[in-house]
Protein backbone atom coordinates (compact mmCIF):
# COMPACT_ATOMS: atom_id res chain seq x y z
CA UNK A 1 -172.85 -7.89 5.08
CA UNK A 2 -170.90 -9.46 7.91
CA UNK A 3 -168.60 -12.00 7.48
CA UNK A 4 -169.90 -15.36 8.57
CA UNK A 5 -167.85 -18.38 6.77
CA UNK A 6 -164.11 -18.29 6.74
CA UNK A 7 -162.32 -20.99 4.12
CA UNK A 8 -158.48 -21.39 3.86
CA UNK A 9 -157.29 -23.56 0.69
CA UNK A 10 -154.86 -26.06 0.09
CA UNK A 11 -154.54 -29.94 -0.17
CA UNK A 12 -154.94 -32.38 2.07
CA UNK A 13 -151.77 -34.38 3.62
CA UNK A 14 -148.12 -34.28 4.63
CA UNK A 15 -146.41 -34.14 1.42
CA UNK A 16 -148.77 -30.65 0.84
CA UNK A 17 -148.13 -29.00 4.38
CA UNK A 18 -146.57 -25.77 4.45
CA UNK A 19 -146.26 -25.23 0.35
CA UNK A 20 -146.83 -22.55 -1.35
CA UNK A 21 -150.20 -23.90 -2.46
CA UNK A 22 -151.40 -24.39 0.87
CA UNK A 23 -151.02 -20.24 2.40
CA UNK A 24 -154.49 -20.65 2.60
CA UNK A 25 -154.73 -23.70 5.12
CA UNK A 26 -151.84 -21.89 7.15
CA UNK A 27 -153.66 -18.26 7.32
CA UNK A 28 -156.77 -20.19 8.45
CA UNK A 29 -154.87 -22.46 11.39
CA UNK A 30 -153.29 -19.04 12.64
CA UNK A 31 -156.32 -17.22 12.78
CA UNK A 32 -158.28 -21.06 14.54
CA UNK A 33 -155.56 -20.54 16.96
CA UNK A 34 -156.25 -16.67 18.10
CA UNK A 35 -160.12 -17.30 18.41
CA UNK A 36 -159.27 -20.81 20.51
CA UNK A 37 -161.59 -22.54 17.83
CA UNK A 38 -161.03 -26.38 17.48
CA UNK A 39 -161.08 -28.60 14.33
CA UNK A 40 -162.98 -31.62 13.73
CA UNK A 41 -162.54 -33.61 10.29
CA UNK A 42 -167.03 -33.34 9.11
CA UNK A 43 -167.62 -35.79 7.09
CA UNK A 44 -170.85 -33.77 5.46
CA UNK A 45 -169.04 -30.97 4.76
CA UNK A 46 -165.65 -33.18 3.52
CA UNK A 47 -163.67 -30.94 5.62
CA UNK A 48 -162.51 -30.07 8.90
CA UNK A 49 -165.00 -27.28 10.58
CA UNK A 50 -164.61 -25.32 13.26
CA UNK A 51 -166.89 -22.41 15.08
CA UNK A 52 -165.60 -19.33 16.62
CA UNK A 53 -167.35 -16.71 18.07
CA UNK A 54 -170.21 -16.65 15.95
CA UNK A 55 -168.09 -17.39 12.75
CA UNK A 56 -167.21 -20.62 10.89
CA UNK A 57 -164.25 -21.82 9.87
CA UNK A 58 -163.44 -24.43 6.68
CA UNK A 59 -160.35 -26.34 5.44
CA UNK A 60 -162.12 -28.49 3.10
CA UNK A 61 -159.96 -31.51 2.73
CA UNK A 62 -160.83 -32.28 -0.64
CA UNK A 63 -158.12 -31.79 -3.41
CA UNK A 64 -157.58 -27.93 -4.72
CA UNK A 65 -159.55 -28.32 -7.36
CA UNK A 66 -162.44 -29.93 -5.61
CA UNK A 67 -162.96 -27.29 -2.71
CA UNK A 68 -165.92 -25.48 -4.23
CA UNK A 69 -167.80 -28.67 -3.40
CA UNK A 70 -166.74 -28.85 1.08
CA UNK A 71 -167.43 -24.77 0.20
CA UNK A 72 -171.21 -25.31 -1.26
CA UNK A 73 -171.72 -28.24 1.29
CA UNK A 74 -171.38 -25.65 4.38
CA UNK A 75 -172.76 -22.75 2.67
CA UNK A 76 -176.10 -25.10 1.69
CA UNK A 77 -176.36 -26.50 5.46
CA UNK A 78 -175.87 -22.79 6.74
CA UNK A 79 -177.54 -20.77 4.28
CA UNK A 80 -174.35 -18.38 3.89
CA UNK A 81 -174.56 -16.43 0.85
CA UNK A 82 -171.60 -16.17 -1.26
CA UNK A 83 -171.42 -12.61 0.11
CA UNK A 84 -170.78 -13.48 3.50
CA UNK A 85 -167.25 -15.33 2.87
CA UNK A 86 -163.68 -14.65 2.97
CA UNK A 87 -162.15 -17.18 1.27
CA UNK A 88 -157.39 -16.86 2.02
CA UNK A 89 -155.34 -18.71 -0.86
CA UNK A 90 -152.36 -18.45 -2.63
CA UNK A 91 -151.46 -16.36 -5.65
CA UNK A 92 -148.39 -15.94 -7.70
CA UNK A 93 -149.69 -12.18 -9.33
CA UNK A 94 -148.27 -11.10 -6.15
CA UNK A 95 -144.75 -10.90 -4.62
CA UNK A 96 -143.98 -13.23 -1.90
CA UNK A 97 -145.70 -12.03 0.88
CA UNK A 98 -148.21 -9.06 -0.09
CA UNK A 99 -151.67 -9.36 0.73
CA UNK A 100 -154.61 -8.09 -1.85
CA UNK A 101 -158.05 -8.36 -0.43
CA UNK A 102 -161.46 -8.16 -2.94
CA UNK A 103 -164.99 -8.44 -2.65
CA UNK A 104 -165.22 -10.09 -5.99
CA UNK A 105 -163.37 -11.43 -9.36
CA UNK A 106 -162.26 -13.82 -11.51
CA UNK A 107 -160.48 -16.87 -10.60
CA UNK A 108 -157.36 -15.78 -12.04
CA UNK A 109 -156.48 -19.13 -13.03
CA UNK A 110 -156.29 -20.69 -9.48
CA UNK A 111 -158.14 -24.03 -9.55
CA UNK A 112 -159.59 -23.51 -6.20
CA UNK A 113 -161.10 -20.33 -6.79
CA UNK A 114 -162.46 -21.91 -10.01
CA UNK A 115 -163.80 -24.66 -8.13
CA UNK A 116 -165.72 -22.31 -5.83
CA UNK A 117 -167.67 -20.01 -8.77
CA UNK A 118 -168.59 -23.43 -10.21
CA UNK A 119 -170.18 -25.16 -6.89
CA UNK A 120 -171.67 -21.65 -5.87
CA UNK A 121 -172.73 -20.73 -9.29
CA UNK A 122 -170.92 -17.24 -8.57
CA UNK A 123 -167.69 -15.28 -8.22
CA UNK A 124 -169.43 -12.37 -6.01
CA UNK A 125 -167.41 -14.06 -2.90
CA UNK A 126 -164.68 -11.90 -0.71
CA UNK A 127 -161.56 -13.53 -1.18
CA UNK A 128 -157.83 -12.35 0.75
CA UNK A 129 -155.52 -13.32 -1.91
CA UNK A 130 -151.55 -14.12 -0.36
CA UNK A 131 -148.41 -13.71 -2.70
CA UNK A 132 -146.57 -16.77 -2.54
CA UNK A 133 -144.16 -15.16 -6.06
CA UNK A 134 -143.93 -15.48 -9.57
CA UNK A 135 -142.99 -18.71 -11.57
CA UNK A 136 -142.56 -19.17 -15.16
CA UNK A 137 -145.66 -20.83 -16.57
CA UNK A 138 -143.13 -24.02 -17.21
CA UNK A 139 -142.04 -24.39 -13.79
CA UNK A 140 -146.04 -22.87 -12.12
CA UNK A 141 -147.26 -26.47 -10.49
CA UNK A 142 -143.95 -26.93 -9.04
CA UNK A 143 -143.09 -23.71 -7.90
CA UNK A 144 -147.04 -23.60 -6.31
CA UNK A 145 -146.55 -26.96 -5.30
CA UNK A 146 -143.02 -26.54 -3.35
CA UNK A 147 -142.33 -25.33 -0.16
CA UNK A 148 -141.26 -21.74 1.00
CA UNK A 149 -137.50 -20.66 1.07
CA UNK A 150 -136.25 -21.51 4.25
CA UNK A 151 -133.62 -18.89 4.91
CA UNK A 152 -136.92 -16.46 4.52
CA UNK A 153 -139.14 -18.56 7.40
CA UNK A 154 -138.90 -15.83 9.87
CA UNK A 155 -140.87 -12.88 7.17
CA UNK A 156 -142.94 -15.76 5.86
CA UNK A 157 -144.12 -16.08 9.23
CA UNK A 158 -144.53 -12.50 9.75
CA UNK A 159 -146.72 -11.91 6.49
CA UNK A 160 -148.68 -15.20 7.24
CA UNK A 161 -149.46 -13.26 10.97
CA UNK A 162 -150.44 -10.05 9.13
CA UNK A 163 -152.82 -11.93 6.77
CA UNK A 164 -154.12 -13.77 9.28
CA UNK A 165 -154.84 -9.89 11.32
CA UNK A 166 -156.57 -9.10 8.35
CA UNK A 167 -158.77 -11.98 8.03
CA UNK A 168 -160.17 -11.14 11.67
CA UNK A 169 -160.09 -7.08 11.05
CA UNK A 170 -162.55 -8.11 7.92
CA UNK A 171 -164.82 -9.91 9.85
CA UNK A 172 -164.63 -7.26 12.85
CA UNK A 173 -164.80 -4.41 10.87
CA UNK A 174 -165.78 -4.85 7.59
CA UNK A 175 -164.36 -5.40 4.04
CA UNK A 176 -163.81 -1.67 2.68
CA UNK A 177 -161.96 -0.77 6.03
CA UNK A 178 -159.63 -4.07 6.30
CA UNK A 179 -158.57 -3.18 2.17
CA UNK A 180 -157.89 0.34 3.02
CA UNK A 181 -155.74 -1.31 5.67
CA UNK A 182 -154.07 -4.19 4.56
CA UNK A 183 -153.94 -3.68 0.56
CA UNK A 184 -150.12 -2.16 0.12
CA UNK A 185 -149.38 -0.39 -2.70
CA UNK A 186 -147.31 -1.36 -5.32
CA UNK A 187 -143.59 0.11 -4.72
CA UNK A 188 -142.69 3.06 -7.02
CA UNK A 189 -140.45 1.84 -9.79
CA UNK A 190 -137.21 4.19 -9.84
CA UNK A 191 -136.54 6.54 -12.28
CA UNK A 192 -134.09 5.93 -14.65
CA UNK A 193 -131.36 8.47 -14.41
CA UNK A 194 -130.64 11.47 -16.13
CA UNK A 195 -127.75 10.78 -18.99
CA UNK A 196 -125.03 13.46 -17.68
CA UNK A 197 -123.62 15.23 -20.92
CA UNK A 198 -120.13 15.25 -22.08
CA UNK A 199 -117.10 17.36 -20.30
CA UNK A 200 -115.56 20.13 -22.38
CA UNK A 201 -116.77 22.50 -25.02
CA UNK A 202 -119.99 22.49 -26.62
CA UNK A 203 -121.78 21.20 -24.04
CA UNK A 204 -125.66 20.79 -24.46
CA UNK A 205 -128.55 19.05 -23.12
CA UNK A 206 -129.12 15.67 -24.58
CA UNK A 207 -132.72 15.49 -23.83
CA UNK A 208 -133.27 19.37 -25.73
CA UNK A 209 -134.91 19.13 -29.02
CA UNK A 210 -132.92 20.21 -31.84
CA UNK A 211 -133.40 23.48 -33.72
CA UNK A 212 -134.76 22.27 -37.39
CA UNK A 213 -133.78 26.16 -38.41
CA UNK A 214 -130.17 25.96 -37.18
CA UNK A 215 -127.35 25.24 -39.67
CA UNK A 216 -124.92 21.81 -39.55
């Protein structure tokens, strides 16, 4: 099914812009931007809407953990399935940066994504999930809640471009061919290296098993 309903998620106000919390909002402005679409604050959908060649685009400007209501107000009004959403946010399962896209899941313990399966009564919704890094779980609502390192700005705003490509390569082409271009593997982890055996006589390979027959 096409794409129809674009949502980017975050929290409303200055002291929220450009956190880690709020990739969703800034994916979602980058992509408004490209298609020339224009946002207007909609009071019946507690959000600011915007259309775009034949798509729609939500911020809903309710707190995180409110956004599956703006999400079920514009999905009601439209009749857009659950199906026929992408919904961008943040996640800290993934490196700064790295981009995982899904047709369905869990929430993962992200409040907005919780929020969602509750108003829509279902978890069968695309999502593009952005890695905004790991935090201890002591240290989670303020790392999710602070902003992005600053001496990294210039390949924050490069992965926040490349998420925002594959927001409209989904809704151009399709789910299955924007994962198989915009989910990046995991990096191999090295191998650990070989222990080099001793100099001098006697010399054997430490990882050969011993002979149980052979004498001490």
């Amino acid at each position: 099914m096409p794409i129809r309903l674009l949502i980017g998620l975050g929290n409303p106000g200055p002291e929220y812009e450009n956190t880690r919390h709020n990739a969703g909002f800034m994916i979602l402005d980058r992509v408004a931007q490209r298609l020339g679409a224009v946002w207007a604050k909609e009071r019946k959908f507690d959000g600011w809407f915007a259309r775009a060649e034949g798509l729609y685009l939500l911020k809903p400007k309710t707190f995180m953990n409110l956004s599956g209501r703006s999400v079920a107000a514009v999905s009601g009004f439209f009749k857009i399935p659950p199906a026929d959403m992408l919904v961008l946010y943040d996640d800290v399962a993934l490196p700064e940066g790295r981009l995982r896209i899904k047709p369905s899941g869990s929430a993962g313990g992200h409040n907005g994504i919780k929020s969602m399966i509750a108003s829509l009564g279902s978890d069968q919704f695309p999502r593009l999930r952005f890695g905004v890094g790991a935090a201890d779980q002591k240290s989670l609502v303020g790392h999710v809640l602070g902003r992005f390192d600053p001496g990294g700005q210039d390949e924050l705003h490069k992965s926040l471009e490349k998420a925002a490509d594959a927001a409209i390569f989904a809704t151009l082409r399709g789910l299955e061919p924007a994962m198989n271009q915009f989910n990046t593997a995991e990096p191999p982890r090295p191998k650990p290296a070989r222990p080099v055996p001793p100099q001098g006589e006697g010399k054997a390979d430490p990882i050969a098993p011993t002979n149980p027959t052979e004498s001490t």
